[in-house]
PDB file of N, CA and C in Angstrom:
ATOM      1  N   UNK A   1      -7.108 -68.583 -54.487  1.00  0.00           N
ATOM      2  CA  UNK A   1      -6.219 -67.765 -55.277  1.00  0.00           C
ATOM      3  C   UNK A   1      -4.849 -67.737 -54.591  1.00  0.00           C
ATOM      4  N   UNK A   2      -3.670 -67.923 -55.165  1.00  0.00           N
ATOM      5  CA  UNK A   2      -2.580 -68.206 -55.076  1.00  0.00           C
ATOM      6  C   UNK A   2      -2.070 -66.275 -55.129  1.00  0.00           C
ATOM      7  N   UNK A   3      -1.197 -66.429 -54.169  1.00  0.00           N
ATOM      8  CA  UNK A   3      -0.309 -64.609 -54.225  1.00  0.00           C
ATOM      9  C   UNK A   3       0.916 -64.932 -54.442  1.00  0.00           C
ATOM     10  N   UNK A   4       1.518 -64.506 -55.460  1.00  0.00           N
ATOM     11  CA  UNK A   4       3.123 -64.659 -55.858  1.00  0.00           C
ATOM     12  C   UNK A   4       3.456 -63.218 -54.750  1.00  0.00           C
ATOM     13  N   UNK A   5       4.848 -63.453 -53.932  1.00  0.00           N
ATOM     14  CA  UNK A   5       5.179 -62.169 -53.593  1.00  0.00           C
ATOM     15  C   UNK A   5       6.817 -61.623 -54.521  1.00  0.00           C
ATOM     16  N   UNK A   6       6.856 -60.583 -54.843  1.00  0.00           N
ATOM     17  CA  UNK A   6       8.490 -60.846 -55.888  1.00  0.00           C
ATOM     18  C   UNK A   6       9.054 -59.901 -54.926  1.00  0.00           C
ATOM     19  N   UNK A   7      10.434 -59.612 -54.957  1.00  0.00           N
ATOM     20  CA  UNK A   7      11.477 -58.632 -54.542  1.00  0.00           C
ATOM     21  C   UNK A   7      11.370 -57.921 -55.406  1.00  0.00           C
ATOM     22  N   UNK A   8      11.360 -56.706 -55.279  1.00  0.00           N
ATOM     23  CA  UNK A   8      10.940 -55.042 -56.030  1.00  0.00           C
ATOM     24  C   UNK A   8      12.511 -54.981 -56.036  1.00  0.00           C
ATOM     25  N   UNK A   9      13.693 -55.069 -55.288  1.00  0.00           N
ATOM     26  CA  UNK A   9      14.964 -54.526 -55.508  1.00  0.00           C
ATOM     27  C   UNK A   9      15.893 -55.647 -55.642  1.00  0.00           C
ATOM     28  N   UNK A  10      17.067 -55.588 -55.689  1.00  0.00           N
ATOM     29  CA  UNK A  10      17.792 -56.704 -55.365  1.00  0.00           C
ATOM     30  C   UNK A  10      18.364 -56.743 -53.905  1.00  0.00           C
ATOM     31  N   UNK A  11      18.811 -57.550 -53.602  1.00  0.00           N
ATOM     32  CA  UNK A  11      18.988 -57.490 -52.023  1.00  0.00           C
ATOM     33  C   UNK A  11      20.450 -56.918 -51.912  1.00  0.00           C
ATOM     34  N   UNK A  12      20.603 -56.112 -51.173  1.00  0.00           N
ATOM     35  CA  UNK A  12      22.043 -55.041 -51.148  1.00  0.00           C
ATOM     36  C   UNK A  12      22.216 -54.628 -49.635  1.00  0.00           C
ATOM     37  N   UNK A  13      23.147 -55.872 -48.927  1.00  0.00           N
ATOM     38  CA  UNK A  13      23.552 -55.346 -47.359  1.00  0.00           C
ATOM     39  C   UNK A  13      23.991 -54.274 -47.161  1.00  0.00           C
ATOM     40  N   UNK A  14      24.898 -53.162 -48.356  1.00  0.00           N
ATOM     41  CA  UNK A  14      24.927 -52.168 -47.815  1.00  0.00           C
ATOM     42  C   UNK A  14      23.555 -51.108 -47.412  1.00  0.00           C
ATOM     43  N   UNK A  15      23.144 -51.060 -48.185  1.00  0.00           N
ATOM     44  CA  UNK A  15      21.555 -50.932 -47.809  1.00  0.00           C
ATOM     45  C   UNK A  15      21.192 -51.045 -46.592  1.00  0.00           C
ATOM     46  N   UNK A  16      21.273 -52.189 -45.729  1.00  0.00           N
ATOM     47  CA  UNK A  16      21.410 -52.319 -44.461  1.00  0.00           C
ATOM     48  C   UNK A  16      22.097 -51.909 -43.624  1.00  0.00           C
ATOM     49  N   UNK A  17      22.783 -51.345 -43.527  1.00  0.00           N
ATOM     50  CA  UNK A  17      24.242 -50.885 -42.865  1.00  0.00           C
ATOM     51  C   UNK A  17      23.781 -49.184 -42.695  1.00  0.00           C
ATOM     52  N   UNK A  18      23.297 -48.861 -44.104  1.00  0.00           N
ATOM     53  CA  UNK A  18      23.423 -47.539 -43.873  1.00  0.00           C
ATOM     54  C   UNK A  18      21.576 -46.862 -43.368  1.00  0.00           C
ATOM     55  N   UNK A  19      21.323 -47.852 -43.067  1.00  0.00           N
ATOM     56  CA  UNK A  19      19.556 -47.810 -42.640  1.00  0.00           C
ATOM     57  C   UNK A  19      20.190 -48.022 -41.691  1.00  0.00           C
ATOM     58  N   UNK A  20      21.048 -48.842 -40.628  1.00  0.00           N
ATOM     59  CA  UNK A  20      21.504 -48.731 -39.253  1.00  0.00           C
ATOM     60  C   UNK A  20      21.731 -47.340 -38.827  1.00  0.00           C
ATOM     61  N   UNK A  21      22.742 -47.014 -39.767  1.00  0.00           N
ATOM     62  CA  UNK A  21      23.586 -45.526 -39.710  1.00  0.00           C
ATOM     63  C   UNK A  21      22.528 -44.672 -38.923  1.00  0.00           C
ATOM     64  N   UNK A  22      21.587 -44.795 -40.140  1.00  0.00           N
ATOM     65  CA  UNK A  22      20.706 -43.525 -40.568  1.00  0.00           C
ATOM     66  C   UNK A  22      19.823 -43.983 -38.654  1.00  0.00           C
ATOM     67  N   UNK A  23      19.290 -45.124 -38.217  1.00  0.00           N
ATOM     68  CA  UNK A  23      18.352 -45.050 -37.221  1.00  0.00           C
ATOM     69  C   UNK A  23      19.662 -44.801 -36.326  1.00  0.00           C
ATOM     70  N   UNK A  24      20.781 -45.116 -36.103  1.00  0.00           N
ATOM     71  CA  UNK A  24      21.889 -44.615 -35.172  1.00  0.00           C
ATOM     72  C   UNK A  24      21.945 -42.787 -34.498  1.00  0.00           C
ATOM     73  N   UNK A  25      22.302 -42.623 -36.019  1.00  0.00           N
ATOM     74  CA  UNK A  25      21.980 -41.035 -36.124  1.00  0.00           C
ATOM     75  C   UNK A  25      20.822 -40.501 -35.344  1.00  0.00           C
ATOM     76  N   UNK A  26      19.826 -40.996 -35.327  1.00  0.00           N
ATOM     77  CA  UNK A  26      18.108 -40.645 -35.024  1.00  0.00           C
ATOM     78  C   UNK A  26      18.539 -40.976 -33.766  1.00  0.00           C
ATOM     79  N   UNK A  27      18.862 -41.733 -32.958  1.00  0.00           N
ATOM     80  CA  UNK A  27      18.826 -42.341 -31.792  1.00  0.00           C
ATOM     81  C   UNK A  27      20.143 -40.984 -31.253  1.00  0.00           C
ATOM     82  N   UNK A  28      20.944 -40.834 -31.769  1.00  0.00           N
ATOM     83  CA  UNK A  28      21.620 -39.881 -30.910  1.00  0.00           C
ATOM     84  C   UNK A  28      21.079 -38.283 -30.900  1.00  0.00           C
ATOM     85  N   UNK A  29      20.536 -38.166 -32.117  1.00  0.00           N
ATOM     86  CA  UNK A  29      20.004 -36.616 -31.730  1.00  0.00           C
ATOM     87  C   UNK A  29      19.023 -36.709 -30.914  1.00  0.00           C
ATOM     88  N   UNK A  30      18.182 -37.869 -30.418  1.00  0.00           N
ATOM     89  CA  UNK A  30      17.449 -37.747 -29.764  1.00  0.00           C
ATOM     90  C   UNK A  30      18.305 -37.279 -28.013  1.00  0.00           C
ATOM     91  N   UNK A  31      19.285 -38.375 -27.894  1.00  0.00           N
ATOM     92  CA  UNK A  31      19.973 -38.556 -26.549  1.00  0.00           C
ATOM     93  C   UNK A  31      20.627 -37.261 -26.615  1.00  0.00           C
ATOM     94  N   UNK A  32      21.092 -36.329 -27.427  1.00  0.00           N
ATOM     95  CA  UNK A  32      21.636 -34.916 -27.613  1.00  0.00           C
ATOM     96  C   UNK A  32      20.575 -33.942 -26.936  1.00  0.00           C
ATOM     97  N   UNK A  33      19.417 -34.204 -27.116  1.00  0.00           N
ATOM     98  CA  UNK A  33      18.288 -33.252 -26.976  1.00  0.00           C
ATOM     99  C   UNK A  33      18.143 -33.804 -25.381  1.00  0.00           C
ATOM    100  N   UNK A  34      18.185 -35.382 -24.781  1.00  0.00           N
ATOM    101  CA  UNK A  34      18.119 -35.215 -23.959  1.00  0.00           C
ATOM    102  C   UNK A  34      18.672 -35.058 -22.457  1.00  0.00           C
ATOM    103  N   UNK A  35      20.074 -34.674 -23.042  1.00  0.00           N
ATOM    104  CA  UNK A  35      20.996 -34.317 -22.328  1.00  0.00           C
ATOM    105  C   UNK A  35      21.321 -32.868 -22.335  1.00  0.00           C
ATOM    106  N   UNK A  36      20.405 -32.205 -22.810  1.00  0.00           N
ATOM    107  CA  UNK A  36      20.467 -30.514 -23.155  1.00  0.00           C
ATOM    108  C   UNK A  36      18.998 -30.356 -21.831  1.00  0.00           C
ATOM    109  N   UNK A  37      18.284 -31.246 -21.332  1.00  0.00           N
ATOM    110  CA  UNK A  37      17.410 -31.190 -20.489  1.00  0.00           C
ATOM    111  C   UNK A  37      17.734 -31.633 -19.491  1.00  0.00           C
ATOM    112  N   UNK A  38      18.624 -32.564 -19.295  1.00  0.00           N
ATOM    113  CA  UNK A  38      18.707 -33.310 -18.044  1.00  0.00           C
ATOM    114  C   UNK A  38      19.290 -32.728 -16.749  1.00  0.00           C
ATOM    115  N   UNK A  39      18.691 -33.043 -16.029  1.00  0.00           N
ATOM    116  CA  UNK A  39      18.423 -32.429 -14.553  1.00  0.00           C
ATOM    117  C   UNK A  39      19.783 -32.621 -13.487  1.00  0.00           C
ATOM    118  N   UNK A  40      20.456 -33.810 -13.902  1.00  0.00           N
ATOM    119  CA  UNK A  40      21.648 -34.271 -12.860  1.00  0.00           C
ATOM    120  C   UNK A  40      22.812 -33.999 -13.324  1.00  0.00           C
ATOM    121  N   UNK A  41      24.246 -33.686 -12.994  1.00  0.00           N
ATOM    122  CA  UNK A  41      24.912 -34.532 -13.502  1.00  0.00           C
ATOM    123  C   UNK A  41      25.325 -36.223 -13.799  1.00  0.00           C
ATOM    124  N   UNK A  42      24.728 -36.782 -12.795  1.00  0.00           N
ATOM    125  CA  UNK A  42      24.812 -37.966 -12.766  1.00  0.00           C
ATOM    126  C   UNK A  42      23.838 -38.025 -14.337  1.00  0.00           C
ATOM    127  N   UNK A  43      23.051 -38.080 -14.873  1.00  0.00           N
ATOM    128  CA  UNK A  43      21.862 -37.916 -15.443  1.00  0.00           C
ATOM    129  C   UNK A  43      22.922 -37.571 -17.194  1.00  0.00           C
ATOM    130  N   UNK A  44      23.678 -36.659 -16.907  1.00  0.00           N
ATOM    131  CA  UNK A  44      23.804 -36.033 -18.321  1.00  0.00           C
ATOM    132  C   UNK A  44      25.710 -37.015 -18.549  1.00  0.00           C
ATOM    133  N   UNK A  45      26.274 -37.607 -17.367  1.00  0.00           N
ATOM    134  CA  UNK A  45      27.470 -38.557 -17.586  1.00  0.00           C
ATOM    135  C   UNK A  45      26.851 -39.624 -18.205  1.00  0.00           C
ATOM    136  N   UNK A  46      25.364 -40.107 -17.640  1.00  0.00           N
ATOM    137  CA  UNK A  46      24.780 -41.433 -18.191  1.00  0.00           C
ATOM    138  C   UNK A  46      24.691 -41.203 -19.668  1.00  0.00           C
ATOM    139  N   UNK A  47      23.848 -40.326 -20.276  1.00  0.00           N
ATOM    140  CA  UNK A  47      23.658 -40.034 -21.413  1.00  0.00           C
ATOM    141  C   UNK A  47      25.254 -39.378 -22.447  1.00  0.00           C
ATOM    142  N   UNK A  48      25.871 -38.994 -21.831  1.00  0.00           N
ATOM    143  CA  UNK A  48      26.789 -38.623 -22.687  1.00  0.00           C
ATOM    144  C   UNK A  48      27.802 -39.894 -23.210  1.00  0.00           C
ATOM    145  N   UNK A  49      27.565 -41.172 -22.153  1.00  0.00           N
ATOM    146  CA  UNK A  49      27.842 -42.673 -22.101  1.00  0.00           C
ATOM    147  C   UNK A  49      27.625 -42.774 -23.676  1.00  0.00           C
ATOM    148  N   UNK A  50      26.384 -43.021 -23.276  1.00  0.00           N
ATOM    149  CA  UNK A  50      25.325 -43.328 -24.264  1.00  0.00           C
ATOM    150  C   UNK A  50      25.599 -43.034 -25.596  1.00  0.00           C
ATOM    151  N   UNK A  51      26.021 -41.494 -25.964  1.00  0.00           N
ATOM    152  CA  UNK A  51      26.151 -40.680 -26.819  1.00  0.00           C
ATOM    153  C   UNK A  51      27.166 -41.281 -27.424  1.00  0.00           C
ATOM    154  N   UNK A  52      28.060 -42.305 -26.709  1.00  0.00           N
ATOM    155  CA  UNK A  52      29.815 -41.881 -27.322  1.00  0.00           C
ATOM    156  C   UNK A  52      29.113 -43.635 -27.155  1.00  0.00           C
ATOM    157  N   UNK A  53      29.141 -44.244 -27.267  1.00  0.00           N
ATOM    158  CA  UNK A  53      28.836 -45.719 -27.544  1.00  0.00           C
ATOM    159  C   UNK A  53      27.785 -45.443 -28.867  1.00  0.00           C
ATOM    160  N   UNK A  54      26.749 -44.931 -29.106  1.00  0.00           N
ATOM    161  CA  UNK A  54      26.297 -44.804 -30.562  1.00  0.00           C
ATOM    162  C   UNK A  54      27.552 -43.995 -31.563  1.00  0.00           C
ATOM    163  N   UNK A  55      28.463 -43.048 -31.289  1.00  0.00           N
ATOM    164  CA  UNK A  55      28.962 -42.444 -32.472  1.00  0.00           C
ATOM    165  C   UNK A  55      29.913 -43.751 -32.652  1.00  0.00           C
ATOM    166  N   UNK A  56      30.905 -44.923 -31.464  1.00  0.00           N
ATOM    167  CA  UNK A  56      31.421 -45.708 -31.804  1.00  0.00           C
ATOM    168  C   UNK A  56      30.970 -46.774 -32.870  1.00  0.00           C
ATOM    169  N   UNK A  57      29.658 -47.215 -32.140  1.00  0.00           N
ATOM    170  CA  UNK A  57      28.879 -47.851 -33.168  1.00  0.00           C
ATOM    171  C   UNK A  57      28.719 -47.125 -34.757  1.00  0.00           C
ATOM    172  N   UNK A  58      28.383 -46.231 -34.870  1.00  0.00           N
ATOM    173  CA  UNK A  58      28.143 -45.345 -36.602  1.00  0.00           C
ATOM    174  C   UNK A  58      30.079 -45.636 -36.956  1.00  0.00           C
ATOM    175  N   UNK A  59      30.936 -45.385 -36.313  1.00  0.00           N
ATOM    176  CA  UNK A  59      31.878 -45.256 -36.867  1.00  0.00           C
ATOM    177  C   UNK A  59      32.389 -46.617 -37.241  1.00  0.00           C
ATOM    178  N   UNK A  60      31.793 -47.607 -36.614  1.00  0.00           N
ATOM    179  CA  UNK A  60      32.406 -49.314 -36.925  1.00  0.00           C
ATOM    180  C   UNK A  60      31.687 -49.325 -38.414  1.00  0.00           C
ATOM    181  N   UNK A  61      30.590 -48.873 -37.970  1.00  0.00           N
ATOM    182  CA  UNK A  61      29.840 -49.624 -39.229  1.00  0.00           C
ATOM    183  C   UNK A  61      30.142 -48.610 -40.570  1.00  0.00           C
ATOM    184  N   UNK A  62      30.476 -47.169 -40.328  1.00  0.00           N
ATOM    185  CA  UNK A  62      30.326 -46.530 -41.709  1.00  0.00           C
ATOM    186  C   UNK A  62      32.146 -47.351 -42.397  1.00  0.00           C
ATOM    187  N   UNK A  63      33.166 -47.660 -41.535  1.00  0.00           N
ATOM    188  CA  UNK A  63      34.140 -48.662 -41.666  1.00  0.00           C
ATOM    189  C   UNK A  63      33.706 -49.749 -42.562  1.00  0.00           C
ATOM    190  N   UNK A  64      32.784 -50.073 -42.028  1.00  0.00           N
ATOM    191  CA  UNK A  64      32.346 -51.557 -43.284  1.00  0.00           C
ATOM    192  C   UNK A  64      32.033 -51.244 -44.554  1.00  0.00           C
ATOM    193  N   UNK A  65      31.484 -50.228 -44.338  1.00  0.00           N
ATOM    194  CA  UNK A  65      31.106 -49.771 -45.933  1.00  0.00           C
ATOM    195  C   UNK A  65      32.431 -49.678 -47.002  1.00  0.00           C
ATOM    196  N   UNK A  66      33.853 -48.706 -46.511  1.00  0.00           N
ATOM    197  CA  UNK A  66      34.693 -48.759 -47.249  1.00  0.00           C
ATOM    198  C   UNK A  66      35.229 -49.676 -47.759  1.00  0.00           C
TER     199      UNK A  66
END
């Protein structure tokens, strides 16, 4: 028996872009939460790194969208 597979949607990169966004977002409230715990300063400069390199990233990409 033969399985046809079809595309249920049409294919739409913005779609993609904003499923980045959206796991971007997820990834920084996480690093938010864990810089509200962190023990060092060394510890909470690393993560606040972190923090400001994902909002750069969300902000390139919500750019593409316009």
């Amino acid at each position: 028996m033969t399985r046809r597979l079809y595309m249920s949607t049409v294919y739409n990169p913005e779609a993609e872009v904003i499923a980045a966004i959206e796991r971007l977002e997820l990834e920084a409230r996480d690093i938010r939460r864990r810089i509200e715990h962190a023990r060092t300063p060394n510890d909470r400069k690393v993560l606040n790194r972190q923090l400001q390199e994902i909002k750069e990233d969300v902000n390139r990409l919500q750019a593409r969208l316009k």
